[in-house]
C-alpha atoms as a PDB file:
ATOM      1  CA  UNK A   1      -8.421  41.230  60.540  1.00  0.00           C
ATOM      2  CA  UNK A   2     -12.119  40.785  61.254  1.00  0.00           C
ATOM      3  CA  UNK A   3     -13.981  40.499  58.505  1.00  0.00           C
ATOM      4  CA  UNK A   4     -17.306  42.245  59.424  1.00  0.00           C
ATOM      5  CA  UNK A   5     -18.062  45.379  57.165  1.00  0.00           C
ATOM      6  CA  UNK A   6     -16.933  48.858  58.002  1.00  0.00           C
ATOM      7  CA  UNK A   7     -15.734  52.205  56.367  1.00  0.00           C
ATOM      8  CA  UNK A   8     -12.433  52.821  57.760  1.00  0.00           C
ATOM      9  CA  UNK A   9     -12.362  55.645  55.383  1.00  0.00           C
ATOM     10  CA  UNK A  10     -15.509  57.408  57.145  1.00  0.00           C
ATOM     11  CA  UNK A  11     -14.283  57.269  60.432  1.00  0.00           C
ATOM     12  CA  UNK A  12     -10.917  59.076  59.362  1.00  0.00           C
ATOM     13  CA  UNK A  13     -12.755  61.640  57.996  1.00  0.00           C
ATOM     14  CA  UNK A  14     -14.839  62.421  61.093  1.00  0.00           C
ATOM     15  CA  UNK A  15     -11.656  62.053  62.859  1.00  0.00           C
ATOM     16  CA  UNK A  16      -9.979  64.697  60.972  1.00  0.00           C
ATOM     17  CA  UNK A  17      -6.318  65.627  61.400  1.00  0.00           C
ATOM     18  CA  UNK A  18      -6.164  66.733  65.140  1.00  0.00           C
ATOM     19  CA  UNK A  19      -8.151  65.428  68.518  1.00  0.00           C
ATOM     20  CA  UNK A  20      -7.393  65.424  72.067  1.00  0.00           C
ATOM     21  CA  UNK A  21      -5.997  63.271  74.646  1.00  0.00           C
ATOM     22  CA  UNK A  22      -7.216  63.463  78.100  1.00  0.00           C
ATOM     23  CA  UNK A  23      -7.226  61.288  81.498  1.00  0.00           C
ATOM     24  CA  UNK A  24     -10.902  61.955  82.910  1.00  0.00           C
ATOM     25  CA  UNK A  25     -10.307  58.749  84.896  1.00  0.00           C
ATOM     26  CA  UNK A  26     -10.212  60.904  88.309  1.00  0.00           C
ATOM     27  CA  UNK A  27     -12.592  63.668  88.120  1.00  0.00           C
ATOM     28  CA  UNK A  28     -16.522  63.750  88.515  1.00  0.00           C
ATOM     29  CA  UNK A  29     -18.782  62.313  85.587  1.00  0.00           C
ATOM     30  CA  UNK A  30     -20.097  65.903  85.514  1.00  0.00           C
ATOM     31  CA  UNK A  31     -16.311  67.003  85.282  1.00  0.00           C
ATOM     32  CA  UNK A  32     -16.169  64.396  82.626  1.00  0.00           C
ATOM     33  CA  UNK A  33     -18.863  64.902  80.195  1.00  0.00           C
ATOM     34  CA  UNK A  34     -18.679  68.769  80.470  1.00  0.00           C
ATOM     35  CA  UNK A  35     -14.811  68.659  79.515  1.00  0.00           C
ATOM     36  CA  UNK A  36     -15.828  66.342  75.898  1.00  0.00           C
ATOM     37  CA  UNK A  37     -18.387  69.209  75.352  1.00  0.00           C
ATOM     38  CA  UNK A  38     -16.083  71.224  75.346  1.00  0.00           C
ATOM     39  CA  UNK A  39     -13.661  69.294  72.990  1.00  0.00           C
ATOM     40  CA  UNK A  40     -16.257  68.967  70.745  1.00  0.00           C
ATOM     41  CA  UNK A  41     -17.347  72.740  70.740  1.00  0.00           C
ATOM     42  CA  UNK A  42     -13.396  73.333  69.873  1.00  0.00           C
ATOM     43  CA  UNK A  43     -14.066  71.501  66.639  1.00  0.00           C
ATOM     44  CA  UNK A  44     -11.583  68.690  67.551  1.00  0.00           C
ATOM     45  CA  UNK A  45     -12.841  65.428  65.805  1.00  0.00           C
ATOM     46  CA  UNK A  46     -12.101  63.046  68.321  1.00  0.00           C
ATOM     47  CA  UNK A  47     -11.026  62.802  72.338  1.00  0.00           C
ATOM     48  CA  UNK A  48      -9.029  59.550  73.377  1.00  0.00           C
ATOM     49  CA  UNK A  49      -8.938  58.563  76.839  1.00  0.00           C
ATOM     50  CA  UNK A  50      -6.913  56.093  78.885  1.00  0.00           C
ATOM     51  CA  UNK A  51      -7.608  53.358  81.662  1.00  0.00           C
ATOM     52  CA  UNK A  52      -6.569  53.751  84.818  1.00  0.00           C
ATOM     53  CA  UNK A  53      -6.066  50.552  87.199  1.00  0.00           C
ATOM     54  CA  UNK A  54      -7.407  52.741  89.838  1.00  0.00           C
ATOM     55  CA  UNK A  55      -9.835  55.546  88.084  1.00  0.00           C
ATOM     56  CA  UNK A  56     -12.901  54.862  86.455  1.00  0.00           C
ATOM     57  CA  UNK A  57     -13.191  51.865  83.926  1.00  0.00           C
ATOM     58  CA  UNK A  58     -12.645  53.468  80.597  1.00  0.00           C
ATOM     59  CA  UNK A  59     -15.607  51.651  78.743  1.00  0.00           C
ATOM     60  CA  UNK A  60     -17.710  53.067  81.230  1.00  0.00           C
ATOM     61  CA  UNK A  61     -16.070  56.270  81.015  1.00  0.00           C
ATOM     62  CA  UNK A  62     -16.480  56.085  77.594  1.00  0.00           C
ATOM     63  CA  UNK A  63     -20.106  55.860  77.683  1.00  0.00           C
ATOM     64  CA  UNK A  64     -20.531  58.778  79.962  1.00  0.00           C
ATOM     65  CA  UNK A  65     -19.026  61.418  77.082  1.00  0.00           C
ATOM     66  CA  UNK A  66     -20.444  59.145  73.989  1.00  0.00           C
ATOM     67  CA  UNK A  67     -23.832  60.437  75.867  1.00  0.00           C
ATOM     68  CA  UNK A  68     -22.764  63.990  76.732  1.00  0.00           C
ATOM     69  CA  UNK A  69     -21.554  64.604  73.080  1.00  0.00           C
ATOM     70  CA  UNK A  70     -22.978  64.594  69.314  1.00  0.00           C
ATOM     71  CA  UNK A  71     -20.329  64.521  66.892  1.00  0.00           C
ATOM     72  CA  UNK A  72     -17.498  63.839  68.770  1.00  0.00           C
ATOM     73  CA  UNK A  73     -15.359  60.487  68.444  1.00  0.00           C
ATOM     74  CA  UNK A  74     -14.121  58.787  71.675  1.00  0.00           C
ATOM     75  CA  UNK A  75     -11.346  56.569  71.322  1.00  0.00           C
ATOM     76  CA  UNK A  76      -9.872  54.265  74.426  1.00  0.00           C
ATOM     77  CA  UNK A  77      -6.092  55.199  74.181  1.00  0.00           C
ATOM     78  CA  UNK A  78      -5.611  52.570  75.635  1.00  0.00           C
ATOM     79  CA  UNK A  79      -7.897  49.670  77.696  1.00  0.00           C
ATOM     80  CA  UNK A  80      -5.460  47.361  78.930  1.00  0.00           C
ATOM     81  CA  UNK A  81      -6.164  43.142  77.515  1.00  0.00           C
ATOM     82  CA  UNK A  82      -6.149  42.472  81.768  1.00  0.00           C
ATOM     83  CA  UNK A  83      -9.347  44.359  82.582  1.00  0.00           C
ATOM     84  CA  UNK A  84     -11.142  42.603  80.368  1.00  0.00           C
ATOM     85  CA  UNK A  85     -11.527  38.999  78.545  1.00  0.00           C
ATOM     86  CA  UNK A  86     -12.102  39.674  74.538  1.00  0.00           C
ATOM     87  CA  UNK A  87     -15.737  38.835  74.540  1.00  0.00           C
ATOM     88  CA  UNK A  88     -16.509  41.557  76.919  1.00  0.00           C
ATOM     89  CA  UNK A  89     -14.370  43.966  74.592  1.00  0.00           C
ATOM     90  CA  UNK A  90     -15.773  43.051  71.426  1.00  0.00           C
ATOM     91  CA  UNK A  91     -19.646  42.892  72.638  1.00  0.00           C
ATOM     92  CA  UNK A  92     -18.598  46.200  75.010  1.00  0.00           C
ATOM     93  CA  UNK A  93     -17.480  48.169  71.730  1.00  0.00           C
ATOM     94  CA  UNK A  94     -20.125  47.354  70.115  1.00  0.00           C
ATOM     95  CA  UNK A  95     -22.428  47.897  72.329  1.00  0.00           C
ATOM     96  CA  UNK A  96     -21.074  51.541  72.526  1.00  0.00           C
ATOM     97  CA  UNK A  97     -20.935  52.149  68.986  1.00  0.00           C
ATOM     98  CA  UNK A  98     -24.259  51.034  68.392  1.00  0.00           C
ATOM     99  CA  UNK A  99     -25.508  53.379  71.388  1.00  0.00           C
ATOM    100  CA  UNK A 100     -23.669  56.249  69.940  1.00  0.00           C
ATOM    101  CA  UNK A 101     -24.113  56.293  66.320  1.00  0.00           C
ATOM    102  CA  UNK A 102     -20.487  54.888  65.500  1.00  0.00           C
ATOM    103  CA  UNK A 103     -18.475  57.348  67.183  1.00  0.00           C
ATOM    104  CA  UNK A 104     -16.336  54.671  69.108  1.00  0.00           C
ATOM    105  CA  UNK A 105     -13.056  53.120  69.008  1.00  0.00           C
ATOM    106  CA  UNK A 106     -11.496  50.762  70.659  1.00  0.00           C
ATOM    107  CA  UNK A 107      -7.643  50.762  71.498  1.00  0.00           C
ATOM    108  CA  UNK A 108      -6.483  47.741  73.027  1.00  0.00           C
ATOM    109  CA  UNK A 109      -2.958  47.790  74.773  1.00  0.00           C
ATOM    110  CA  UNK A 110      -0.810  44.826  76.681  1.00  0.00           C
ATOM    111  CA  UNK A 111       0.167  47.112  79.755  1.00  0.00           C
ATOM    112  CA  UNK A 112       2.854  47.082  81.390  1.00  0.00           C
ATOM    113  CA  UNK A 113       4.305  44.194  83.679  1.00  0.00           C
ATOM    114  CA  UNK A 114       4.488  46.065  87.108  1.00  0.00           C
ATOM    115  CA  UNK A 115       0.769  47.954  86.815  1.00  0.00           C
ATOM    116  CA  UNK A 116      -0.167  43.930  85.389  1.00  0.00           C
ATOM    117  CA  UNK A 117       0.874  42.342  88.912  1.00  0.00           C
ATOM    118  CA  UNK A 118      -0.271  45.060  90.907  1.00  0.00           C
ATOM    119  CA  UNK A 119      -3.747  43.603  89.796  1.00  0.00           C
ATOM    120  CA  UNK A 120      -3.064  40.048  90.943  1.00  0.00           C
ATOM    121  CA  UNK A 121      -1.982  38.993  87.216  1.00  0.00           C
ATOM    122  CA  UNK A 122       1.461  36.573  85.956  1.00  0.00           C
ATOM    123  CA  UNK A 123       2.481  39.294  83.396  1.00  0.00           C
ATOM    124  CA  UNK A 124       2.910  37.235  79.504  1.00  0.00           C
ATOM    125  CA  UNK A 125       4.694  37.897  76.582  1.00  0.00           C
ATOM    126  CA  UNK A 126       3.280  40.995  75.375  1.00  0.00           C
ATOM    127  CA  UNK A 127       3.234  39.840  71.549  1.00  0.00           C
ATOM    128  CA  UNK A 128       1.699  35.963  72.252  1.00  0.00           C
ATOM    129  CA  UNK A 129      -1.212  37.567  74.969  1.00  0.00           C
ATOM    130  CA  UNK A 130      -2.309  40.285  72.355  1.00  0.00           C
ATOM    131  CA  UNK A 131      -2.556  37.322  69.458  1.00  0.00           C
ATOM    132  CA  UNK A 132      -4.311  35.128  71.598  1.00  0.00           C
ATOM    133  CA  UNK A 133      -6.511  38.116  72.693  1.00  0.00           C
ATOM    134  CA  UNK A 134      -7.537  38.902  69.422  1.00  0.00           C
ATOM    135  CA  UNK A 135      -8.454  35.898  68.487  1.00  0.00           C
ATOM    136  CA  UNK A 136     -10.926  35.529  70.750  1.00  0.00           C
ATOM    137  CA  UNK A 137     -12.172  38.495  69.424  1.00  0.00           C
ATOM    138  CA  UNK A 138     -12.689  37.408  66.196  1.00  0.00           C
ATOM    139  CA  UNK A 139     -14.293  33.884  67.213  1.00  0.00           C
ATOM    140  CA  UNK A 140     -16.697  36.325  69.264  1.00  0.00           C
ATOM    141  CA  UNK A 141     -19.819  36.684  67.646  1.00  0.00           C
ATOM    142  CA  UNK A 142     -22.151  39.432  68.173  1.00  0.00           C
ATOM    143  CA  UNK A 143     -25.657  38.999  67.837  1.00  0.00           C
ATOM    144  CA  UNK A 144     -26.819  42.570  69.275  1.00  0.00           C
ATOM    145  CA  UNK A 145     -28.149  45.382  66.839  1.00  0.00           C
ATOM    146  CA  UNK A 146     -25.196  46.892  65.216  1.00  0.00           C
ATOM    147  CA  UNK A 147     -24.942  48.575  61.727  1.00  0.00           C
ATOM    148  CA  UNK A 148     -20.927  48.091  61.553  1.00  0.00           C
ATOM    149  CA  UNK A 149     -18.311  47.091  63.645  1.00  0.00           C
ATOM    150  CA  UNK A 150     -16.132  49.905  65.351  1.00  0.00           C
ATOM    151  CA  UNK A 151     -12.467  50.384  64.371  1.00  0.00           C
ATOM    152  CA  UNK A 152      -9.891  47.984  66.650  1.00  0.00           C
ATOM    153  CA  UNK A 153      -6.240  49.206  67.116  1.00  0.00           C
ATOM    154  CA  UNK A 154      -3.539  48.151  68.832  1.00  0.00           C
ATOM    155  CA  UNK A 155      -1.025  50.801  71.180  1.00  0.00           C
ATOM    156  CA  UNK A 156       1.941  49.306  69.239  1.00  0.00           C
ATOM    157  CA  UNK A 157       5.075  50.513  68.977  1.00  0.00           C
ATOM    158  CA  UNK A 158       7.981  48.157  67.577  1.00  0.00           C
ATOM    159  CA  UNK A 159       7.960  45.959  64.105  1.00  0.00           C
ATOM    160  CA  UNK A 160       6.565  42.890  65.343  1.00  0.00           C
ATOM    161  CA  UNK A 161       4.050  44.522  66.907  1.00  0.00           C
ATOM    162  CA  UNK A 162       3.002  46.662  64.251  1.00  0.00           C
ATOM    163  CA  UNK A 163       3.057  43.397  62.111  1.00  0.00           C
ATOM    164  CA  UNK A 164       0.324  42.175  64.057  1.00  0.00           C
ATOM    165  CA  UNK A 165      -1.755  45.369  63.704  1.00  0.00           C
ATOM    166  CA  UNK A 166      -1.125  45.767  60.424  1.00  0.00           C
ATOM    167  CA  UNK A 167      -2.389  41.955  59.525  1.00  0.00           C
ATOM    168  CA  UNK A 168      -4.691  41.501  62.759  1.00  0.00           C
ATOM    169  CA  UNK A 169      -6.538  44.682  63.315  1.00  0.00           C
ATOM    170  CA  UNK A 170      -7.795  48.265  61.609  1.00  0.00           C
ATOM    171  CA  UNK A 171      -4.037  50.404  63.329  1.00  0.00           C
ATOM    172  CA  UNK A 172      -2.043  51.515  65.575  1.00  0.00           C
ATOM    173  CA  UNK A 173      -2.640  53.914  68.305  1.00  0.00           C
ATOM    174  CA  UNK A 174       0.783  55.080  69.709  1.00  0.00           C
ATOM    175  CA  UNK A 175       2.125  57.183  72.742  1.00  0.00           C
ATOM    176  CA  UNK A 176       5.491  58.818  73.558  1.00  0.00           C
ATOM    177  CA  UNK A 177       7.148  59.197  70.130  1.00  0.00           C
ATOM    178  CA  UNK A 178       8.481  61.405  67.968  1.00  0.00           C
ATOM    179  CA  UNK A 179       7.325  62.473  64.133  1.00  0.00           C
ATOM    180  CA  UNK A 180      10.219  59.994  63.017  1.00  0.00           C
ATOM    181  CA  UNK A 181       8.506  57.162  64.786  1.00  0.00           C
ATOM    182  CA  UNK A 182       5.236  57.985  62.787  1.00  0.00           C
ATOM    183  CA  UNK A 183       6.897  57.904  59.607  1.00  0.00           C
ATOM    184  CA  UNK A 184       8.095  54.330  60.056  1.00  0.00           C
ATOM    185  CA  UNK A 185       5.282  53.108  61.775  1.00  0.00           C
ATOM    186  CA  UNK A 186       3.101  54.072  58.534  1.00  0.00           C
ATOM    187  CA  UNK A 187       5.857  51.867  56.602  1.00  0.00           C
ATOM    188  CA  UNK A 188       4.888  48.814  58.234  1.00  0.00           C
ATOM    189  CA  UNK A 189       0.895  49.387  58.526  1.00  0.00           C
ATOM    190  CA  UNK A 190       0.930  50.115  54.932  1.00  0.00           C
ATOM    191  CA  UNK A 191      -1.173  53.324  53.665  1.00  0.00           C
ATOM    192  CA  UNK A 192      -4.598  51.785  54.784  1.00  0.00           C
ATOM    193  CA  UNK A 193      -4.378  51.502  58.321  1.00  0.00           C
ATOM    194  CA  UNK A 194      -5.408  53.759  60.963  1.00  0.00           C
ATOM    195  CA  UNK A 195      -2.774  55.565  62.636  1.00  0.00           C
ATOM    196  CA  UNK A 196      -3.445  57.921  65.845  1.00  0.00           C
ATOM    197  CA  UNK A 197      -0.110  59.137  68.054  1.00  0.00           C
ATOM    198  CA  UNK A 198      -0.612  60.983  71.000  1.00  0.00           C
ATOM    199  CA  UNK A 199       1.841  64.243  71.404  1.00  0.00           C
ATOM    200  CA  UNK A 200       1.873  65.495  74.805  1.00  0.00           C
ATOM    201  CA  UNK A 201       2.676  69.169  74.958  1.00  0.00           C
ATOM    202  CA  UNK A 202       4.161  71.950  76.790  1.00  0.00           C
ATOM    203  CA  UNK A 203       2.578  74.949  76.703  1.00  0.00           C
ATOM    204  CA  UNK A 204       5.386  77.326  77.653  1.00  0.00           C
ATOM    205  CA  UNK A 205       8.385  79.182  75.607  1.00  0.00           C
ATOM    206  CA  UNK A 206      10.616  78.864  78.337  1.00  0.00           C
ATOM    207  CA  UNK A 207      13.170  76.259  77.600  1.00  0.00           C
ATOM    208  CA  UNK A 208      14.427  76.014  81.205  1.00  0.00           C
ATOM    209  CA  UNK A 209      10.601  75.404  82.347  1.00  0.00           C
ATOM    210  CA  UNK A 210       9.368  73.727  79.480  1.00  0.00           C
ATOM    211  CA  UNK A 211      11.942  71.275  79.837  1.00  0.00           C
ATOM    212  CA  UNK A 212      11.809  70.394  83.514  1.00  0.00           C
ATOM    213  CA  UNK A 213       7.988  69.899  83.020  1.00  0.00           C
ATOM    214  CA  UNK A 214       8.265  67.818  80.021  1.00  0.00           C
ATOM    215  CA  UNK A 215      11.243  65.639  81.987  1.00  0.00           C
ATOM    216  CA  UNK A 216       9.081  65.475  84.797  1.00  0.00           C
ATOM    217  CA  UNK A 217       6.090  63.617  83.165  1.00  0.00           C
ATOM    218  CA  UNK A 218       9.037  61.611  80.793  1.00  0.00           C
ATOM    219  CA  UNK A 219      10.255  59.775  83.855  1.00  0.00           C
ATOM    220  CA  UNK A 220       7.669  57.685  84.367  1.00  0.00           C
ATOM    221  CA  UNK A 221       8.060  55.830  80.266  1.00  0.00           C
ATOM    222  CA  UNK A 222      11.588  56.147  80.271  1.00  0.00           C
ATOM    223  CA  UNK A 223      11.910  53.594  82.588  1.00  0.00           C
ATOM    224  CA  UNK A 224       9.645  51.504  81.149  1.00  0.00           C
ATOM    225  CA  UNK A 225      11.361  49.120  79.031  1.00  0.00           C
ATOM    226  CA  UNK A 226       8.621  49.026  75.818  1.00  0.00           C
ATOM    227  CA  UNK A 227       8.910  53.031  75.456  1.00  0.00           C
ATOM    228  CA  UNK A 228      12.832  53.157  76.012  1.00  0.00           C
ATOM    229  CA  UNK A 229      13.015  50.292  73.581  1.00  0.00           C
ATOM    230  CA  UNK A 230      11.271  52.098  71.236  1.00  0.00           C
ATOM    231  CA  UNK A 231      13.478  55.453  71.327  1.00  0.00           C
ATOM    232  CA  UNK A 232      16.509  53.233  71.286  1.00  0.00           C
ATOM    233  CA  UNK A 233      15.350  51.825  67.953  1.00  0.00           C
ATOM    234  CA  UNK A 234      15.674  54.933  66.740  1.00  0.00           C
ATOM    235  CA  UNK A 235      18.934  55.699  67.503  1.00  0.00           C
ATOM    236  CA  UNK A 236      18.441  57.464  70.887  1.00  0.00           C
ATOM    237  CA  UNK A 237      21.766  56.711  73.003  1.00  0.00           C
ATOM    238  CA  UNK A 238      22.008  55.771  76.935  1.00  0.00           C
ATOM    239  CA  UNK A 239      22.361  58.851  78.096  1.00  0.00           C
ATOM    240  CA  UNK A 240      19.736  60.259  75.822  1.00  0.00           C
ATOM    241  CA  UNK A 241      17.278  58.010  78.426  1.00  0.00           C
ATOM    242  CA  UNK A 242      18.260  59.093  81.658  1.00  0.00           C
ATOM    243  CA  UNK A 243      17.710  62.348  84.144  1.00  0.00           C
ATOM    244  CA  UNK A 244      13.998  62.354  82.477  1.00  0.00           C
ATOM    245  CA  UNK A 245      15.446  62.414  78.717  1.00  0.00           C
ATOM    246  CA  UNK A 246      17.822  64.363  76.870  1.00  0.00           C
ATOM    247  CA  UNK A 247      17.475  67.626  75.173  1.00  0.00           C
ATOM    248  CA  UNK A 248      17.313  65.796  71.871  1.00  0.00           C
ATOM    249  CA  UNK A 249      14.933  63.617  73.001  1.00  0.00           C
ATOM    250  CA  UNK A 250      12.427  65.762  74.917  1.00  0.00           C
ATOM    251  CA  UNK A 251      12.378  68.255  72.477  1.00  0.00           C
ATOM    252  CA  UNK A 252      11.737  65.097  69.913  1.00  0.00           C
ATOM    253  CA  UNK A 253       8.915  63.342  71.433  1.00  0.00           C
ATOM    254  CA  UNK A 254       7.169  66.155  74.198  1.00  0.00           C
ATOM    255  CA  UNK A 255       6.798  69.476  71.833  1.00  0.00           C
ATOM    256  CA  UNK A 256       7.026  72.637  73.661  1.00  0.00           C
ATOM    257  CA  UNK A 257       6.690  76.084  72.894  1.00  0.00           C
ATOM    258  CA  UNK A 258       3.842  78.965  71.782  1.00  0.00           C
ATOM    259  CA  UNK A 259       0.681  77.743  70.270  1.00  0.00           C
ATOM    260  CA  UNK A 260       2.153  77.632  66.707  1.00  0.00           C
ATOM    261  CA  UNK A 261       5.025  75.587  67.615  1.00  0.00           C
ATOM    262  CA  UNK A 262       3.005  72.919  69.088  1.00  0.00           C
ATOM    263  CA  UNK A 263       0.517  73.234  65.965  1.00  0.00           C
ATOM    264  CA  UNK A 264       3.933  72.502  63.673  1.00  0.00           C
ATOM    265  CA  UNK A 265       4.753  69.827  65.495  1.00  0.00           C
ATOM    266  CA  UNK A 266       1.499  67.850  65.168  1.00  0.00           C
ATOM    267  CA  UNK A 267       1.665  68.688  62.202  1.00  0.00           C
ATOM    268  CA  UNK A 268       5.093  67.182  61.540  1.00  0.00           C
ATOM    269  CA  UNK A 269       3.571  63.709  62.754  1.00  0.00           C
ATOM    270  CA  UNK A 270       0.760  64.335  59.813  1.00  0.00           C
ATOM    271  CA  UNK A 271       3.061  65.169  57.241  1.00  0.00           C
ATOM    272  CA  UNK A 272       4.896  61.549  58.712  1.00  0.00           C
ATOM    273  CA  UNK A 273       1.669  59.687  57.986  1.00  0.00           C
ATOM    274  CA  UNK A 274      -0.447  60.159  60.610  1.00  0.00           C
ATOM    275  CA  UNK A 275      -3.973  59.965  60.131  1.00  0.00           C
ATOM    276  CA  UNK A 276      -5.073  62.228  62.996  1.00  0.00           C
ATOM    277  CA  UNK A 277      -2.656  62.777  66.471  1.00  0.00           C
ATOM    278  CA  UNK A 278      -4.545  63.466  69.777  1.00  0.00           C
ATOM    279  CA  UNK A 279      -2.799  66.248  71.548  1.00  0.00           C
ATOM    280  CA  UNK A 280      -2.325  65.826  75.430  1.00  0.00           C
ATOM    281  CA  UNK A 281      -1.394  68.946  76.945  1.00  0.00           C
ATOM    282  CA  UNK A 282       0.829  68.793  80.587  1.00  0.00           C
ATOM    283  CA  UNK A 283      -0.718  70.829  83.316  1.00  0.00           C
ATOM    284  CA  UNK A 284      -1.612  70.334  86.609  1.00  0.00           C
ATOM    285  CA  UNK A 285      -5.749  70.347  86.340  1.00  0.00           C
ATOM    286  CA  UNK A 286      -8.144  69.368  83.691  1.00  0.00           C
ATOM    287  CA  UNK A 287      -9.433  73.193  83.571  1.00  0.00           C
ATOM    288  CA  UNK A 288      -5.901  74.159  82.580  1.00  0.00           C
ATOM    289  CA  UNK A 289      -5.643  71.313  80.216  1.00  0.00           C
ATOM    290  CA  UNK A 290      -8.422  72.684  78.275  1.00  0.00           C
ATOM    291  CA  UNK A 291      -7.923  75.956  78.226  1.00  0.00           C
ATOM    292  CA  UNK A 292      -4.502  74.903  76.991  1.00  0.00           C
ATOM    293  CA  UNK A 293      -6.263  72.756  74.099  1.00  0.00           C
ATOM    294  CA  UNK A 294      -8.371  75.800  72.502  1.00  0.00           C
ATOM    295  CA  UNK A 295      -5.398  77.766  72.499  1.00  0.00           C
ATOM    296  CA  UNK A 296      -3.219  75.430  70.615  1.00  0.00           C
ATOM    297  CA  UNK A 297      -6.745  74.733  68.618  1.00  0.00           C
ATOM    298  CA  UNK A 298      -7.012  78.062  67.219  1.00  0.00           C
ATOM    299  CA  UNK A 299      -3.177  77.782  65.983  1.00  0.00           C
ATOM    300  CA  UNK A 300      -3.851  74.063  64.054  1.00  0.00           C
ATOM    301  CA  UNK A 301      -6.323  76.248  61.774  1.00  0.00           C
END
């Protein structure tokens, strides 16, 4: 783990229990910087956002709401280790933290092997790259002003990888999982380390609606083998995987329901371990998405 000083402590507590998760990768900077003030008028404690190989560059992005916000954290959830060589994310993180009053964090992820060669790359072992990755990290040093480092975590999912986050880095932020998930994941990081899940929601108490638009968006990580690997780990069958996911499984990992269900389900990940879970609601526009977020806000208390 690098050894330069920071209160890990501190940033949970600006964190709090409950943030949001949002892809501003595709909409205006305006669009962009207008939808963290609004997170951050909601009272959430921090907004993660992801990297898109054909959106906006997320540390980039990420300065663009740092700017447009006061108290707000921003987390990347997740920039991928092939956009970038570990100098540039170490010096780029702290350059951002430093600019923002330590409100950054950076999530580092592997990818996945088809989105990898679609930008010209030989996809690696997932486990080796990230080791080798944060090593040059840590041999990085960084002379620019900075009064501590900002948090590093890892988007890991299965024991080895969690190892590795647990002994290399400050977490894990995780995607696509259910509360059980959480609770083991917090077994192998130990009761120090950050640990952030995203929960993408449903808001909608129709279970023949709710369903078909949680399957919908579930295709896509089913069939990638990391996330599938994951769910069959914990003791999700074959046919709990296919036709976008199961019953069992959707209602598992994608919460639907009213306001208060949602609310009880992120805070079944809490009660699991989590430190604070980003909440991605599924709808089809960002202004949706929002409204959607102050509404299950008001229910999280």
């Amino acid at each position: 783990m690098p050894t330069e000083p920071l209160d890990l402590d501190a940033y949970k507590r600006r964190l709090g229990p409950y943030g949001a998760w949002l892809g501003l990768a595709f909409v205006t900077g305006a669009e962009a910087k207008a939808a963290a003030r609004e997170v951050e008028a909601m009272g959430f404690g921090g907004l993660w956002i992801p990297e898109s190989p054909t959106g906006k560059e997320v540390l980039t992005l990420a300065a663009h709401v740092l700017d447009a916000t006061n108290r707000l954290l921003i987390g990347t959830g997740i920039a991928t280790i092939w956009a970038r060589d570990p100098v540039s994310a170490k010096c780029g993180a702290a350059n951002l933290s430093e600019a923002s009053g330590s409100r950054f964090i950076l999530g580092l992820g592997v990818s996945h092997g088809p989105i990898v060669e679609r930008r010209g790359h030989v996809y690696e072992k997932p486990l080796t790259l990230m080791k080798r990755y944060l090593d040059g990290m840590d041999a990085t040093k960084y002379r620019g002003p900075l009064d501590e480092r900002p948090p590093v975590v890892i988007a890991a999912l299965r024991p080895k990888s969690l190892e590795l986050a647990r002994d290399r880095t400050d977490g894990s932020h995780t995607y696509f999982v259910p509360a059980e998930h959480t609770r083991r994941v917090r077994a192998v990081l130990g009761p120090t380390a950050l640990l952030t899940p995203e929960i993408a929601v449903v808001l909608d108490e129709n279970p023949e609606t709710a369903r078909a638009t949680a399957r919908e968006y579930a295709k896509t990580y089913l069939a990638l083998p990391n996330y599938a690997n994951t769910l069959r780990d914990l003791g999700y069958s074959e046919d709990d995987l296919v036709d976008g996911g199961s019953d069992a499984l959707i209602d598992a990992v994608i919460p639907w329901g009213n306001a208060d269900t949602i609310a009880a389900a992120a805070a079944e990940h809490i009660a699991a371990g989590a430190d604070h879970v980003s909440i991605q609601p599924i709808a089809e526009t960002l202004g949706e998405k929002l409204t959607q977020l102050a509404t299950i806000r008001a229910a999280l208390g």
